[in-house]
Protein backbone atom coordinates (compact mmCIF):
# COMPACT_ATOMS: atom_id res chain seq x y z
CA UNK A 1 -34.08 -29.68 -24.17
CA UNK A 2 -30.84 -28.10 -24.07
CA UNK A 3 -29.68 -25.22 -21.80
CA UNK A 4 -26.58 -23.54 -22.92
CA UNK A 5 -24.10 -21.34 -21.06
CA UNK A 6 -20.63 -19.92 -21.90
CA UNK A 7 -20.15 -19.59 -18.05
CA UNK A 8 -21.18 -21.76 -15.16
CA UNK A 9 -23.65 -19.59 -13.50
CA UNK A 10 -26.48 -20.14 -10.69
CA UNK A 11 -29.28 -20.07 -12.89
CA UNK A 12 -27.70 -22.82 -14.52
CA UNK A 13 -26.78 -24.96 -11.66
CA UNK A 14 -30.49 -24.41 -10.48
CA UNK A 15 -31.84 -25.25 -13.62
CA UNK A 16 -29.71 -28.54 -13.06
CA UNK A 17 -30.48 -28.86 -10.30
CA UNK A 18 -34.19 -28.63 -10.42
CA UNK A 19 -34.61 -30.47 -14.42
CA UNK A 20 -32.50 -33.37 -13.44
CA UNK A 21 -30.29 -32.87 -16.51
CA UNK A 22 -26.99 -34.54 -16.99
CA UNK A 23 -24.27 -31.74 -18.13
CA UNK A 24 -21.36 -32.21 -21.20
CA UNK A 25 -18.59 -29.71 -20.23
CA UNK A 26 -16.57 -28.00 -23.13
CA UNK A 27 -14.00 -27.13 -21.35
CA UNK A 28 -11.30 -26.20 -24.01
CA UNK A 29 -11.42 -23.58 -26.36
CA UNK A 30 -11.34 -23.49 -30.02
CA UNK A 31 -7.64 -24.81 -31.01
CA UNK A 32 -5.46 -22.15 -32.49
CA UNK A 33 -6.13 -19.12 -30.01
CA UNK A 34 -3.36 -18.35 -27.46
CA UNK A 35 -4.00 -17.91 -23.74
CA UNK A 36 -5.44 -14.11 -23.22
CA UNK A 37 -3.00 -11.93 -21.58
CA UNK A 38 -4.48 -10.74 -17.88
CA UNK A 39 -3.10 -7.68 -15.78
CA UNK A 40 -4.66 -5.32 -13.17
CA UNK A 41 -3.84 -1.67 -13.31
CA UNK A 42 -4.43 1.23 -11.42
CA UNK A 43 -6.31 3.91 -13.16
CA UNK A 44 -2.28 6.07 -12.53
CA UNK A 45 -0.92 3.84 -15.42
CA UNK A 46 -3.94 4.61 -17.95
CA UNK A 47 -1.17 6.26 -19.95
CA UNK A 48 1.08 3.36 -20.80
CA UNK A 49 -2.34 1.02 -21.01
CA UNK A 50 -3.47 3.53 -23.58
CA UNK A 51 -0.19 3.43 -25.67
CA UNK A 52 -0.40 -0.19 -25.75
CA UNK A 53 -3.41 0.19 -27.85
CA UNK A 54 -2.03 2.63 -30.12
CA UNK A 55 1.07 -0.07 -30.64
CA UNK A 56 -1.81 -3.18 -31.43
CA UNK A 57 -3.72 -0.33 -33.75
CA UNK A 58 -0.69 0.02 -35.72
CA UNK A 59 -0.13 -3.49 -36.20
CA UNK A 60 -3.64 -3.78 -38.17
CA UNK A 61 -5.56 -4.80 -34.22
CA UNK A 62 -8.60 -3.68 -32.60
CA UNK A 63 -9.49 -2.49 -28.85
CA UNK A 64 -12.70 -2.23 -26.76
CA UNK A 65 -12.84 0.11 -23.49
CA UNK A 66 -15.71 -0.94 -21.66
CA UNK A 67 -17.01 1.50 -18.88
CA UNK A 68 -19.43 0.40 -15.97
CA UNK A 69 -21.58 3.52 -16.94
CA UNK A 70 -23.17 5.39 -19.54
CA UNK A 71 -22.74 8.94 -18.06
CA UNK A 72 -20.88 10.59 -15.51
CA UNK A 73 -22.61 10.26 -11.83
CA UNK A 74 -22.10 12.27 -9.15
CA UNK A 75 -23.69 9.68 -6.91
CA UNK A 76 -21.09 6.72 -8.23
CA UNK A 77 -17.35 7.33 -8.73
CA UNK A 78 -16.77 5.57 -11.80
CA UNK A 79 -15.46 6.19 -15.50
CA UNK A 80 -18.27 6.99 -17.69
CA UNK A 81 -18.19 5.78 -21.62
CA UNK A 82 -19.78 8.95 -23.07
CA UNK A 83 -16.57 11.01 -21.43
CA UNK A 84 -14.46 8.98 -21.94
CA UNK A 85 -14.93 8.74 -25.70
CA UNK A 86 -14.60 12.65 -25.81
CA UNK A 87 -11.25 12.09 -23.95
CA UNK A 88 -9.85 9.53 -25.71
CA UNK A 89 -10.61 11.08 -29.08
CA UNK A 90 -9.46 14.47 -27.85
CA UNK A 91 -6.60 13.41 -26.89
CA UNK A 92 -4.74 10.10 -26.66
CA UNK A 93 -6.62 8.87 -29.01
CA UNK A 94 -7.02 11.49 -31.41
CA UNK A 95 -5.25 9.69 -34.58
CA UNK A 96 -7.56 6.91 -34.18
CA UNK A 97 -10.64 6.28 -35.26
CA UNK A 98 -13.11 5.42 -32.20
CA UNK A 99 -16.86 4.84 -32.17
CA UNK A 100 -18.92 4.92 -29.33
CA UNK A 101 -21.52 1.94 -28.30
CA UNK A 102 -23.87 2.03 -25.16
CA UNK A 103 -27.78 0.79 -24.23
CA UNK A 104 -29.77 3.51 -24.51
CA UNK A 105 -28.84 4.52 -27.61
CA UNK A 106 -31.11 3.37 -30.54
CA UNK A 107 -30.82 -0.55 -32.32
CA UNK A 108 -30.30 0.94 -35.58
CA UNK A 109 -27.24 3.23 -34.58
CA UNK A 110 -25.92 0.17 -32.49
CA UNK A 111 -26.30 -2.04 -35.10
CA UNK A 112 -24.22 0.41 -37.29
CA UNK A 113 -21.56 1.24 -34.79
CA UNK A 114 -20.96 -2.43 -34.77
CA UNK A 115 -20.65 -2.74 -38.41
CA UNK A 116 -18.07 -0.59 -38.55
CA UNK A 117 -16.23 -2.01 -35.62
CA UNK A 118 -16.99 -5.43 -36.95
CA UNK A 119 -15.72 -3.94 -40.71
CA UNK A 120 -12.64 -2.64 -39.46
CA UNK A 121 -13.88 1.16 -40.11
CA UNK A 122 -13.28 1.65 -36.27
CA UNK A 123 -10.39 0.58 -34.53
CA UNK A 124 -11.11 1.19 -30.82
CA UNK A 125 -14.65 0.75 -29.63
CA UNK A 126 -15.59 2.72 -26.27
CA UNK A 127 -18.19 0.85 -24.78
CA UNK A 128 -20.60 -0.04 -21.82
CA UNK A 129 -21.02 -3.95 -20.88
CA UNK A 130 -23.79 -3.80 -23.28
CA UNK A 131 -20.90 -5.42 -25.78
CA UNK A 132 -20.67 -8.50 -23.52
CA UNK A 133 -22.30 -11.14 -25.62
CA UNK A 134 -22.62 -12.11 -29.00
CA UNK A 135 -19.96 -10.29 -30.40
CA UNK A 136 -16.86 -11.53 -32.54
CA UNK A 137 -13.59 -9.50 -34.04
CA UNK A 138 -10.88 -11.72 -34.29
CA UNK A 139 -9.05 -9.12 -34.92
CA UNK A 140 -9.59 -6.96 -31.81
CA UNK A 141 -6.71 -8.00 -29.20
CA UNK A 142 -7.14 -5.10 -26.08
CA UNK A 143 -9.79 -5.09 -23.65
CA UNK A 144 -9.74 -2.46 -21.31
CA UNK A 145 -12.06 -2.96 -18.45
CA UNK A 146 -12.59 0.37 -16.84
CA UNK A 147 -13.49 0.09 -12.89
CA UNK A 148 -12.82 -3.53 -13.03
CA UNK A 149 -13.94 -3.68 -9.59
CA UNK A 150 -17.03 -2.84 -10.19
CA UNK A 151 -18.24 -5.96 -12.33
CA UNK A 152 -18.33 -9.88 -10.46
CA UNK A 153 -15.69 -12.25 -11.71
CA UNK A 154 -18.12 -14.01 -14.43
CA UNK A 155 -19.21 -10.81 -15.97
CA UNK A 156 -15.55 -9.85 -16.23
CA UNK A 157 -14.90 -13.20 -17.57
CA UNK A 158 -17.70 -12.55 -20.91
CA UNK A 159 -16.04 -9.47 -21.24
CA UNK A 160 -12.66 -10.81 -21.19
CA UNK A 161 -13.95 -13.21 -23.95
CA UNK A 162 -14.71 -10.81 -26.70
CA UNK A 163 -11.13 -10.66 -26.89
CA UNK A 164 -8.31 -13.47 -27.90
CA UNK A 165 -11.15 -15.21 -30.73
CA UNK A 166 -8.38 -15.42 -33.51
CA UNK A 167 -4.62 -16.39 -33.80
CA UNK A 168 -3.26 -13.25 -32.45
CA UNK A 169 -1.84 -12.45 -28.82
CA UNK A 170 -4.89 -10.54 -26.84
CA UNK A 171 -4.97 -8.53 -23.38
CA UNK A 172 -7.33 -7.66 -20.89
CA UNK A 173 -6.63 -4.54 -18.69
CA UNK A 174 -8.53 -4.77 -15.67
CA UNK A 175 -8.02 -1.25 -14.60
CA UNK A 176 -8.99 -0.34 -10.39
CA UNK A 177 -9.63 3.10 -8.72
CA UNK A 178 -9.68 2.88 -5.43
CA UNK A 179 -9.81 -1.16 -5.26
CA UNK A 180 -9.99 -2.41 -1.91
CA UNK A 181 -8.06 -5.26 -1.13
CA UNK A 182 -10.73 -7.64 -1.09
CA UNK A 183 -11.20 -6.25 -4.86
CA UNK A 184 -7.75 -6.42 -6.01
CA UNK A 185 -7.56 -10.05 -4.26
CA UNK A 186 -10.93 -11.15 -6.74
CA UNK A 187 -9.51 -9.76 -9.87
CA UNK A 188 -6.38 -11.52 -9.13
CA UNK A 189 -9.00 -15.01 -9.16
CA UNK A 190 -9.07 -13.68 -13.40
CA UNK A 191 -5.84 -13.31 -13.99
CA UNK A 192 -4.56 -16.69 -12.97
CA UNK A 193 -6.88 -18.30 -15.36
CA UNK A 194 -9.10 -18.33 -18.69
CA UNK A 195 -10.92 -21.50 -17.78
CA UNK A 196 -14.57 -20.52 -16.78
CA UNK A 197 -15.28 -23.29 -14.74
CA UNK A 198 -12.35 -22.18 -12.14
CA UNK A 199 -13.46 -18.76 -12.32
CA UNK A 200 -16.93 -19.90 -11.45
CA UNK A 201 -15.46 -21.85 -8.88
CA UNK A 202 -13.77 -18.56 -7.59
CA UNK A 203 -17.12 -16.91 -7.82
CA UNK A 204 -19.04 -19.84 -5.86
CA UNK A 205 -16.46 -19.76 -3.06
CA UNK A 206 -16.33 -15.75 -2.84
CA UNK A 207 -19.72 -14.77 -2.92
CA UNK A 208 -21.84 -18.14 -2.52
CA UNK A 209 -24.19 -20.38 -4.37
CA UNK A 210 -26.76 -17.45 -3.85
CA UNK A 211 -30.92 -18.83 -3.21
CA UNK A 212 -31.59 -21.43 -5.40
């Protein structure tokens, strides 16, 4: 049997733990892909984040936006993907051509919004964290992470990872609303490193092994 996981999680280590399995680390990634570019923003400099993209569009690149949720709540303050693909293609964004990609919406139109992201016939994909896994652009170089805080430290680090997968310089935005500084201080865990194992580290020692 073999039990695979692009990040150290619990339900590994139990599984570990409980099969008696010996574990090969892959620690490096594939050669030929530079470090990904971290930085925490507040939500005040969307603006400038937002022009960056437009400067890596030009250049023949690809973004995602992920947003915690689907649509707006009044019941949780936190950027919502369907609105913000109206705003970004209203305004900001309104040169570009941006596709929208969530759960609930059906396989078939998923699978086709992907295509076209995948083809190149989208250039900035607005997104929930439905995109975490299993997807690869090597040409997309932004991810903006919308309520950053809102995610834990190994989530952020899958979505990081859909990102910096060819030869090109990639970012991650990790943008904060009203972050406390316990937040801020676990985001900054991301930013000094792209090696899962420390993050999981990070995670173990911030919010514990969990029950096993």
């Amino acid at each position: 049997i073999l039990l695979m996981s692009a990040t150290p999680i619990p339900r590994t280590l139990a599984r570990t733990v409980y099969g008696d399995l010996d574990t090969s680390n892959i620690p490096d990634p594939p050669a030929g892909r530079p470090p990904i570019k971290t930085r925490i923003e507040p939500w005040s400099r969307h603006d400038i984040v937002e022009q960056f993209i437009i400067e890596e569009v030009a250049k023949g690149r690809q973004a995602f936006i992920v947003c915690p949720l689907i649509d707006e709540s009044e019941a949780v303050l936190a950027r919502a993907a369907t609105a913000e693909y109206e705003r970004l293609r209203e305004t900001s964004f309104a040169g570009l051509r941006v596709g929208l990609l969530h759960g609930r919406m059906p396989l078939g139109d998923k699978q086709i919004v992907m295509d076209e992201f995948r083809h190149g016939d989208l250039e900035v994909l607005v997104a929930t964290p439905v995109i975490e896994v299993g997807i690869d652009v090597p040409i997309a170089t932004v991810m903006v992470i919308q309520g950053a805080n809102r995610f834990g430290l190994a989530q952020l680090h899958q979505l990081r990872g859909r990102v910096g997968r060819g030869s090109h310089q990639s970012s991650c935005y990790l943008i904060t609303e009203s972050a406390s500084n316990d937040a801020i201080s676990r985001l900054k865990e991301l930013g000094k490193t792209n090696d899962g194992f420390q993050i999981a580290e990070a995670d173990l020692r911030l919010r514990g092994p969990g029950d096993y």
